[in-house]
PDB file of N, CA and C in Angstrom:
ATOM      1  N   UNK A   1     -39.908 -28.977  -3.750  1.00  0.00           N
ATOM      2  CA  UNK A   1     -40.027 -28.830  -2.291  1.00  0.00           C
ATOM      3  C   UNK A   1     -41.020 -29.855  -1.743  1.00  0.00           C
ATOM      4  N   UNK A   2     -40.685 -30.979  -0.886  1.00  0.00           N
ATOM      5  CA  UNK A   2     -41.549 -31.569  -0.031  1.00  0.00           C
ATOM      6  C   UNK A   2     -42.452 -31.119   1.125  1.00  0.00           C
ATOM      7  N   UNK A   3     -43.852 -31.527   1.006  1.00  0.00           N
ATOM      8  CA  UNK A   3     -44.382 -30.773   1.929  1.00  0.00           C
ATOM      9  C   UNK A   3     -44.247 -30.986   3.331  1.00  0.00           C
ATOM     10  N   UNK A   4     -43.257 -31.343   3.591  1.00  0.00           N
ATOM     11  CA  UNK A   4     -43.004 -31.872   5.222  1.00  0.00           C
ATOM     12  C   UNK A   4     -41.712 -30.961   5.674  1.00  0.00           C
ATOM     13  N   UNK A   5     -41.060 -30.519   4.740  1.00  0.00           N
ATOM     14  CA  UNK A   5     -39.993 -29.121   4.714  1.00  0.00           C
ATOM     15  C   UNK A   5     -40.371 -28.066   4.273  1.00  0.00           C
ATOM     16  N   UNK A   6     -41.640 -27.661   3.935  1.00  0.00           N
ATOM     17  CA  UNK A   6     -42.483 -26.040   3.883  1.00  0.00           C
ATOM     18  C   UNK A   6     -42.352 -25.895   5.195  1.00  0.00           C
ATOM     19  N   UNK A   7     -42.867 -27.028   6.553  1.00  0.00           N
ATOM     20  CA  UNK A   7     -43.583 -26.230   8.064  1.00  0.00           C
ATOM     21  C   UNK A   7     -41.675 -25.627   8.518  1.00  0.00           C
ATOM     22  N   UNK A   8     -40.936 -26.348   8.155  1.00  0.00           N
ATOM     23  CA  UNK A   8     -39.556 -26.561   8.686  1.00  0.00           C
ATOM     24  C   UNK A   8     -38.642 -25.584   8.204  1.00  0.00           C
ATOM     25  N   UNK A   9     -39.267 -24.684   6.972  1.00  0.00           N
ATOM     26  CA  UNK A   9     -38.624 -23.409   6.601  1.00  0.00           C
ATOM     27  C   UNK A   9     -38.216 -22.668   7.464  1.00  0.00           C
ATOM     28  N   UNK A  10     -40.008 -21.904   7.761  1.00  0.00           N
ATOM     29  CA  UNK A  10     -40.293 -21.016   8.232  1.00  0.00           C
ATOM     30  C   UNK A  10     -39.781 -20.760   9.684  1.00  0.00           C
ATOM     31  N   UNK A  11     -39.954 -22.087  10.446  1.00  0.00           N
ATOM     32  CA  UNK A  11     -39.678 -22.391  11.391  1.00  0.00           C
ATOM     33  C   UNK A  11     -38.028 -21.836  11.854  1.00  0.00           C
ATOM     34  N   UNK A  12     -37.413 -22.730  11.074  1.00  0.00           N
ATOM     35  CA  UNK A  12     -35.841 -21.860  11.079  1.00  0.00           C
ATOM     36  C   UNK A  12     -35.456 -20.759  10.727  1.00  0.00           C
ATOM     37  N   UNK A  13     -36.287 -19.817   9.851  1.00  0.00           N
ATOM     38  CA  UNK A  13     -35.885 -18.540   9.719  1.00  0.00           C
ATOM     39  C   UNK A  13     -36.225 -18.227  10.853  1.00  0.00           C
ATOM     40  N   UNK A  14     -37.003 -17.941  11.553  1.00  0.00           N
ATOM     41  CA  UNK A  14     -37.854 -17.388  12.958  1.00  0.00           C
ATOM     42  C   UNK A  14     -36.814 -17.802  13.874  1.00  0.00           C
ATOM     43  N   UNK A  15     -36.243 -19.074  14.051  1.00  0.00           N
ATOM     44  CA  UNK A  15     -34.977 -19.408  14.770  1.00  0.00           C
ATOM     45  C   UNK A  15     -33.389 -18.447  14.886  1.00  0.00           C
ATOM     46  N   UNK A  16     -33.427 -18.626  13.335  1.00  0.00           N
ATOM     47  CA  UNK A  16     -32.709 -17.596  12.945  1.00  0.00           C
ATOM     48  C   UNK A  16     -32.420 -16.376  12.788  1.00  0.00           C
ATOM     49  N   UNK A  17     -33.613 -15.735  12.920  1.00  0.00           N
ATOM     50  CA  UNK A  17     -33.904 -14.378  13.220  1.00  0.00           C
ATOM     51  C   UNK A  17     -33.762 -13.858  14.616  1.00  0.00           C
ATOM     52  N   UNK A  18     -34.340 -14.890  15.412  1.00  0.00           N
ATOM     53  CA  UNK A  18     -34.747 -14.360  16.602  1.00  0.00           C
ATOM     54  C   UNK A  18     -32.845 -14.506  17.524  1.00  0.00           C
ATOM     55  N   UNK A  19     -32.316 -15.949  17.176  1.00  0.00           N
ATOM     56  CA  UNK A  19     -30.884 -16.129  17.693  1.00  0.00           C
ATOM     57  C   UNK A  19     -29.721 -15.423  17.285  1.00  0.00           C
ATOM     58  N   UNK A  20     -29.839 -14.468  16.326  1.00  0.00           N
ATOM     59  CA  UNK A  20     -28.454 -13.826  15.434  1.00  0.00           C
ATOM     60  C   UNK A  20     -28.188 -12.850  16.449  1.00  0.00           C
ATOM     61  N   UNK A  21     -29.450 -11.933  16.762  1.00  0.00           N
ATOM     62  CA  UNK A  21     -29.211 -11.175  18.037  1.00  0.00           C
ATOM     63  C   UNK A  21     -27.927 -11.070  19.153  1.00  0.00           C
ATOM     64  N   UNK A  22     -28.705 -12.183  20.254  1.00  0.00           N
ATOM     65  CA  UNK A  22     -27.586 -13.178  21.173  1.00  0.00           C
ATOM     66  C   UNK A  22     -26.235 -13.598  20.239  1.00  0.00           C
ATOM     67  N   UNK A  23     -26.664 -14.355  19.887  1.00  0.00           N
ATOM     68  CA  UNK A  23     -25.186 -14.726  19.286  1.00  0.00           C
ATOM     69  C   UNK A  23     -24.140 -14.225  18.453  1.00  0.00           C
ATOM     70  N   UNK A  24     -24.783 -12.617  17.771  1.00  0.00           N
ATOM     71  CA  UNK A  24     -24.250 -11.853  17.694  1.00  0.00           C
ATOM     72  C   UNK A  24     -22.937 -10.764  19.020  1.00  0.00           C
ATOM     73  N   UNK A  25     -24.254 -10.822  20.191  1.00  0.00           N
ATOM     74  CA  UNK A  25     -23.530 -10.132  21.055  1.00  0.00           C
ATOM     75  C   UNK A  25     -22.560 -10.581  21.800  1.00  0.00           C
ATOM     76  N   UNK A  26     -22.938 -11.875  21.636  1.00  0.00           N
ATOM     77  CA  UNK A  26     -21.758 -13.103  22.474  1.00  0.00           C
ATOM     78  C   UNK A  26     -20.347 -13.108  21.688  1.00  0.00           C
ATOM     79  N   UNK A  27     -20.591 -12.988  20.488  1.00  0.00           N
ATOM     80  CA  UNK A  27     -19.012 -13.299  19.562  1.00  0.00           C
ATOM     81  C   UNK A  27     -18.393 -11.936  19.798  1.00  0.00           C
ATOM     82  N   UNK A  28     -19.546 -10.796  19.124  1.00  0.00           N
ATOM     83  CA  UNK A  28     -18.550  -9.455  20.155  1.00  0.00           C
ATOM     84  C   UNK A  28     -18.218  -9.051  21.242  1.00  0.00           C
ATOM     85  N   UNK A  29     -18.665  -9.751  22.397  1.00  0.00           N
ATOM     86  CA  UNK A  29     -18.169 -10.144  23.462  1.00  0.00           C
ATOM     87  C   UNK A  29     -17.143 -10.176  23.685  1.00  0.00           C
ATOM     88  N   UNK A  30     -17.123 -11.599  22.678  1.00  0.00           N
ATOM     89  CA  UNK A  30     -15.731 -12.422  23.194  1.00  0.00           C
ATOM     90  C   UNK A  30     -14.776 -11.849  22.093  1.00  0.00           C
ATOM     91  N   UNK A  31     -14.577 -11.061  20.993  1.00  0.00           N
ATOM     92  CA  UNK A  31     -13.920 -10.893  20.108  1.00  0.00           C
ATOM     93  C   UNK A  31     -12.993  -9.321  20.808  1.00  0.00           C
ATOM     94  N   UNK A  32     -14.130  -8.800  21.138  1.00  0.00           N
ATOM     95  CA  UNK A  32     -13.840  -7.374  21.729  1.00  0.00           C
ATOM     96  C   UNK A  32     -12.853  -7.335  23.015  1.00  0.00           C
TER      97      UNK A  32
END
C-alpha cells in the first residue's frame, strides 16, 4: 500500500457510505 492511497481509502468508504443511501432510493424509485 502506498502512502498517498491510505488518506484516499478512507475517504471513499465515507463517500460510499454516506451515497448508497440516495442512490439507493433513487434506483427504487425508478425501478418501482
Amino acid at each position: 500500500m502506498k502512502p498517498a492511497m491510505m488518506p484516499r481509502i478512507p475517504t471513499t468508504i465515507k463517500k460510499v457510505i454516506e451515497k448508497p443511501p440516495l442512490l439507493l432510493l433513487l434506483s427504487l424509485r425508478r425501478t418501482s
